[in-house]
C-alpha atoms as a PDB file:
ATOM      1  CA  UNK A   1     -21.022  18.178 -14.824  1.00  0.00           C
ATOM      2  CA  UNK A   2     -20.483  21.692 -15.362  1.00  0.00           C
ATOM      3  CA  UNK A   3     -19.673  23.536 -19.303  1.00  0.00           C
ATOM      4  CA  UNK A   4     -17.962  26.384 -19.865  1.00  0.00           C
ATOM      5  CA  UNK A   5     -18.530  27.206 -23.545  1.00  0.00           C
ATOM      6  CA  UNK A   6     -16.535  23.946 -24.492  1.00  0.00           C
ATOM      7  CA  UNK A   7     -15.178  22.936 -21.460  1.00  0.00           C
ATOM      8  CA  UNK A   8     -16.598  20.407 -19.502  1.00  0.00           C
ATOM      9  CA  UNK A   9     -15.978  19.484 -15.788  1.00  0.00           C
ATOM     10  CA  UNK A  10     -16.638  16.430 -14.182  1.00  0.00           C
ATOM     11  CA  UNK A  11     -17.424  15.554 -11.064  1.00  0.00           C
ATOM     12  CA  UNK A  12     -17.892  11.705  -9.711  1.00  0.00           C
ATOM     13  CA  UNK A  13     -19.613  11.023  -6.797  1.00  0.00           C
ATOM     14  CA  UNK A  14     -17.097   8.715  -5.630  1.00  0.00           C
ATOM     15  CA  UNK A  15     -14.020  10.489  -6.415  1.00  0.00           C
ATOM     16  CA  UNK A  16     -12.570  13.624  -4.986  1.00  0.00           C
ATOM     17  CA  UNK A  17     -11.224  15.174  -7.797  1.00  0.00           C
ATOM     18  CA  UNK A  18     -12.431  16.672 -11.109  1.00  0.00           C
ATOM     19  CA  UNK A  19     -12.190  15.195 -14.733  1.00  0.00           C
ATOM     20  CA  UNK A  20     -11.673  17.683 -17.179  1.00  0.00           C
ATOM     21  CA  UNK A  21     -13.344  17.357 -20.868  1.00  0.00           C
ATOM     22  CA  UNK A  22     -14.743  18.763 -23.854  1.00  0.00           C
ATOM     23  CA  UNK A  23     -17.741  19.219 -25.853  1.00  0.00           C
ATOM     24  CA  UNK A  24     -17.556  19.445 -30.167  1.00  0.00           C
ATOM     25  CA  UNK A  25     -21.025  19.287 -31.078  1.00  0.00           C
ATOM     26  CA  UNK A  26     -23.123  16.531 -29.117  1.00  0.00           C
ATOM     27  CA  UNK A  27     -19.476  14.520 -29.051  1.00  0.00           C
ATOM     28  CA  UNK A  28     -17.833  14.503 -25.264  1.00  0.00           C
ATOM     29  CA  UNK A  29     -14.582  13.906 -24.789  1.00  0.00           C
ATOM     30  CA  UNK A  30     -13.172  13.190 -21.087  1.00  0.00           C
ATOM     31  CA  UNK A  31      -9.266  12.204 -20.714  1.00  0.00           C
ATOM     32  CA  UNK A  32      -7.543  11.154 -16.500  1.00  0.00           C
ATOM     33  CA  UNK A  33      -4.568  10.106 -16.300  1.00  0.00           C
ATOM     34  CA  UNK A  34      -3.375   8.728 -12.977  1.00  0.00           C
ATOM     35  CA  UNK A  35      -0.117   7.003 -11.745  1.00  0.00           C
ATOM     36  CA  UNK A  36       0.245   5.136  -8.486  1.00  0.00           C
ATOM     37  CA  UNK A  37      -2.620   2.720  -8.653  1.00  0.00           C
ATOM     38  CA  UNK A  38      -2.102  -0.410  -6.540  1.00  0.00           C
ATOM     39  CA  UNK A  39      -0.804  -2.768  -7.871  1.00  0.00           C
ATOM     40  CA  UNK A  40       0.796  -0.613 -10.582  1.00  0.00           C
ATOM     41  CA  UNK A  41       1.946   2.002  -8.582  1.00  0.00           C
ATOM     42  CA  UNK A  42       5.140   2.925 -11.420  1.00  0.00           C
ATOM     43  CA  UNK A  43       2.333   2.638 -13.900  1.00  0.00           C
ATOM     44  CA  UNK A  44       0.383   5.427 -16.370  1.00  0.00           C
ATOM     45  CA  UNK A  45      -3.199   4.498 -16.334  1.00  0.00           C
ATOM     46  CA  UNK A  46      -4.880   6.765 -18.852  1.00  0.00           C
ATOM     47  CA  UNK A  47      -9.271   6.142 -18.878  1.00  0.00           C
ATOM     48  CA  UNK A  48     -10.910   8.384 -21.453  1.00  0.00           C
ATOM     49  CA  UNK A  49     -14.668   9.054 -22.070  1.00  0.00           C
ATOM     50  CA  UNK A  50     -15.484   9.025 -25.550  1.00  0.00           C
ATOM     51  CA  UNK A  51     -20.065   9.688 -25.824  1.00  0.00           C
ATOM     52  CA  UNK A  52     -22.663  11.724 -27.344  1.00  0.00           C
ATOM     53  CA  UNK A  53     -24.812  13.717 -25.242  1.00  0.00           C
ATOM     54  CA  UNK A  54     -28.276  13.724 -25.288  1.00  0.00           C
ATOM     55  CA  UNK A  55     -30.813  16.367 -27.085  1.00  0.00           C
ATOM     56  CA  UNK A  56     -31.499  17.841 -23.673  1.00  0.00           C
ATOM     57  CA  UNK A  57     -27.794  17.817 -22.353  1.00  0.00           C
ATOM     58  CA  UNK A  58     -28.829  15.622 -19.268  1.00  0.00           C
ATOM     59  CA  UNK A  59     -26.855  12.543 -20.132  1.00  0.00           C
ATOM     60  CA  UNK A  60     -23.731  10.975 -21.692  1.00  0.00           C
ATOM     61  CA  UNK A  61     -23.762   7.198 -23.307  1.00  0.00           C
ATOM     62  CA  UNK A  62     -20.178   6.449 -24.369  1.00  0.00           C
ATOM     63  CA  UNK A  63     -17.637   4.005 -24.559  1.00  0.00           C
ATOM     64  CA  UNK A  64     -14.752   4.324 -21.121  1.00  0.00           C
ATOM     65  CA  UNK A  65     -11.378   3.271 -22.640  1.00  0.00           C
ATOM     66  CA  UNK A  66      -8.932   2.095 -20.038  1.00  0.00           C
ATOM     67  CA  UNK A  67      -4.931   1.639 -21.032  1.00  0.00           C
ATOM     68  CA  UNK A  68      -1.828   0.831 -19.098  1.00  0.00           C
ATOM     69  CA  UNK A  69       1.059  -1.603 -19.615  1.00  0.00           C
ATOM     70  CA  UNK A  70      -1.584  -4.385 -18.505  1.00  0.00           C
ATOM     71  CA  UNK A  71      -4.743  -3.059 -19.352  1.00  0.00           C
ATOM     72  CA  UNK A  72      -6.838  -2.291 -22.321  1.00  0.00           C
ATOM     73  CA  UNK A  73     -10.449  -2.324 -21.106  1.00  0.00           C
ATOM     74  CA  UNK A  74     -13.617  -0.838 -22.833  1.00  0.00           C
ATOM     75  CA  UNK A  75     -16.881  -0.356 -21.225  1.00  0.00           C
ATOM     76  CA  UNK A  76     -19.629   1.117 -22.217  1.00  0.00           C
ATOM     77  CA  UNK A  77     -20.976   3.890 -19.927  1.00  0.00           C
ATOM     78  CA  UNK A  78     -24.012   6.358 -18.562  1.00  0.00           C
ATOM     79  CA  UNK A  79     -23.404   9.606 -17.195  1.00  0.00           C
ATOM     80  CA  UNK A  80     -26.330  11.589 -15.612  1.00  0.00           C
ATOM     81  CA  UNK A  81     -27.214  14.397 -15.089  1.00  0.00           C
ATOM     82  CA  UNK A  82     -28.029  15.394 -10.804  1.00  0.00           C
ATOM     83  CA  UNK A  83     -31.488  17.009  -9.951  1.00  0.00           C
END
Protein backbone atom coordinates (compact mmCIF):
# COMPACT_ATOMS: atom_id res chain seq x y z
CA UNK A 1 0.00 0.00 0.00
CA UNK A 2 1.35 3.21 -0.90
CA UNK A 3 -0.44 7.10 0.23
CA UNK A 4 -0.14 10.00 -1.45
CA UNK A 5 -1.57 12.67 0.86
CA UNK A 6 -5.11 10.98 0.47
CA UNK A 7 -4.61 8.67 -2.08
CA UNK A 8 -4.06 5.27 -1.47
CA UNK A 9 -2.69 2.51 -3.81
CA UNK A 10 -3.07 -0.97 -3.51
CA UNK A 11 -1.24 -3.61 -4.41
CA UNK A 12 -2.33 -7.54 -3.95
CA UNK A 13 0.01 -10.07 -4.02
CA UNK A 14 -2.00 -12.13 -6.19
CA UNK A 15 -3.21 -9.71 -8.62
CA UNK A 16 -1.40 -7.77 -11.25
CA UNK A 17 -2.98 -4.67 -11.12
CA UNK A 18 -3.45 -1.79 -8.65
CA UNK A 19 -6.61 -0.83 -6.52
CA UNK A 20 -6.97 2.65 -6.13
CA UNK A 21 -8.44 4.22 -2.68
CA UNK A 22 -8.66 6.81 -0.21
CA UNK A 23 -7.92 7.78 3.21
CA UNK A 24 -10.50 10.48 5.40
CA UNK A 25 -9.18 10.25 8.73
CA UNK A 26 -8.37 6.54 9.93
CA UNK A 27 -11.52 5.56 7.39
CA UNK A 28 -10.17 3.66 3.98
CA UNK A 29 -12.05 3.50 1.23
CA UNK A 30 -11.02 1.05 -1.80
CA UNK A 31 -13.55 0.76 -4.94
CA UNK A 32 -12.57 -2.19 -8.42
CA UNK A 33 -14.72 -2.61 -10.71
CA UNK A 34 -14.16 -5.40 -13.20
CA UNK A 35 -16.23 -6.90 -16.14
CA UNK A 36 -15.52 -10.20 -17.82
CA UNK A 37 -15.37 -12.54 -14.90
CA UNK A 38 -16.15 -16.16 -15.81
CA UNK A 39 -19.02 -17.04 -15.61
CA UNK A 40 -20.34 -13.47 -15.87
CA UNK A 41 -18.31 -12.33 -18.46
CA UNK A 42 -21.30 -9.38 -19.67
CA UNK A 43 -21.37 -8.69 -15.98
CA UNK A 44 -20.19 -5.40 -13.65
CA UNK A 45 -18.68 -6.81 -10.58
CA UNK A 46 -17.97 -3.85 -8.33
CA UNK A 47 -15.86 -5.13 -4.64
CA UNK A 48 -15.22 -2.16 -2.38
CA UNK A 49 -13.10 -1.95 0.84
CA UNK A 50 -14.76 -0.11 3.43
CA UNK A 51 -11.96 -0.26 7.13
CA UNK A 52 -10.27 1.77 9.62
CA UNK A 53 -6.66 1.76 9.76
CA UNK A 54 -4.73 1.16 12.58
CA UNK A 55 -2.90 3.85 15.04
CA UNK A 56 0.38 2.93 13.40
CA UNK A 57 -0.93 2.82 9.69
CA UNK A 58 0.28 -0.89 9.29
CA UNK A 59 -3.09 -2.49 8.84
CA UNK A 60 -6.68 -2.28 7.52
CA UNK A 61 -9.77 -4.36 9.25
CA UNK A 62 -12.85 -3.70 7.11
CA UNK A 63 -15.78 -5.08 5.70
CA UNK A 64 -15.15 -6.28 1.41
CA UNK A 65 -18.56 -5.63 -0.25
CA UNK A 66 -19.03 -7.63 -3.40
CA UNK A 67 -22.15 -6.69 -5.98
CA UNK A 68 -23.18 -7.89 -9.37
CA UNK A 69 -26.50 -9.01 -10.89
CA UNK A 70 -25.91 -12.34 -8.77
CA UNK A 71 -23.89 -11.37 -6.04
CA UNK A 72 -24.07 -9.43 -2.88
CA UNK A 73 -21.32 -10.81 -0.64
CA UNK A 74 -19.73 -9.20 2.55
CA UNK A 75 -16.65 -10.34 4.19
CA UNK A 76 -14.87 -9.09 6.63
CA UNK A 77 -11.16 -8.44 5.86
CA UNK A 78 -7.24 -7.81 7.02
CA UNK A 79 -4.92 -5.90 5.08
CA UNK A 80 -1.20 -5.76 6.13
CA UNK A 81 1.20 -3.98 5.95
CA UNK A 82 4.81 -5.80 4.03
CA UNK A 83 8.18 -5.63 6.00
Amino acid sequence: MRQRRSELTLKCEKRSDEIRGELRGRTVLFRLEKTGIPPMVKDVVVATHTGELNESGTRITGVLTIVSSVLDVKLKFVAEKLR
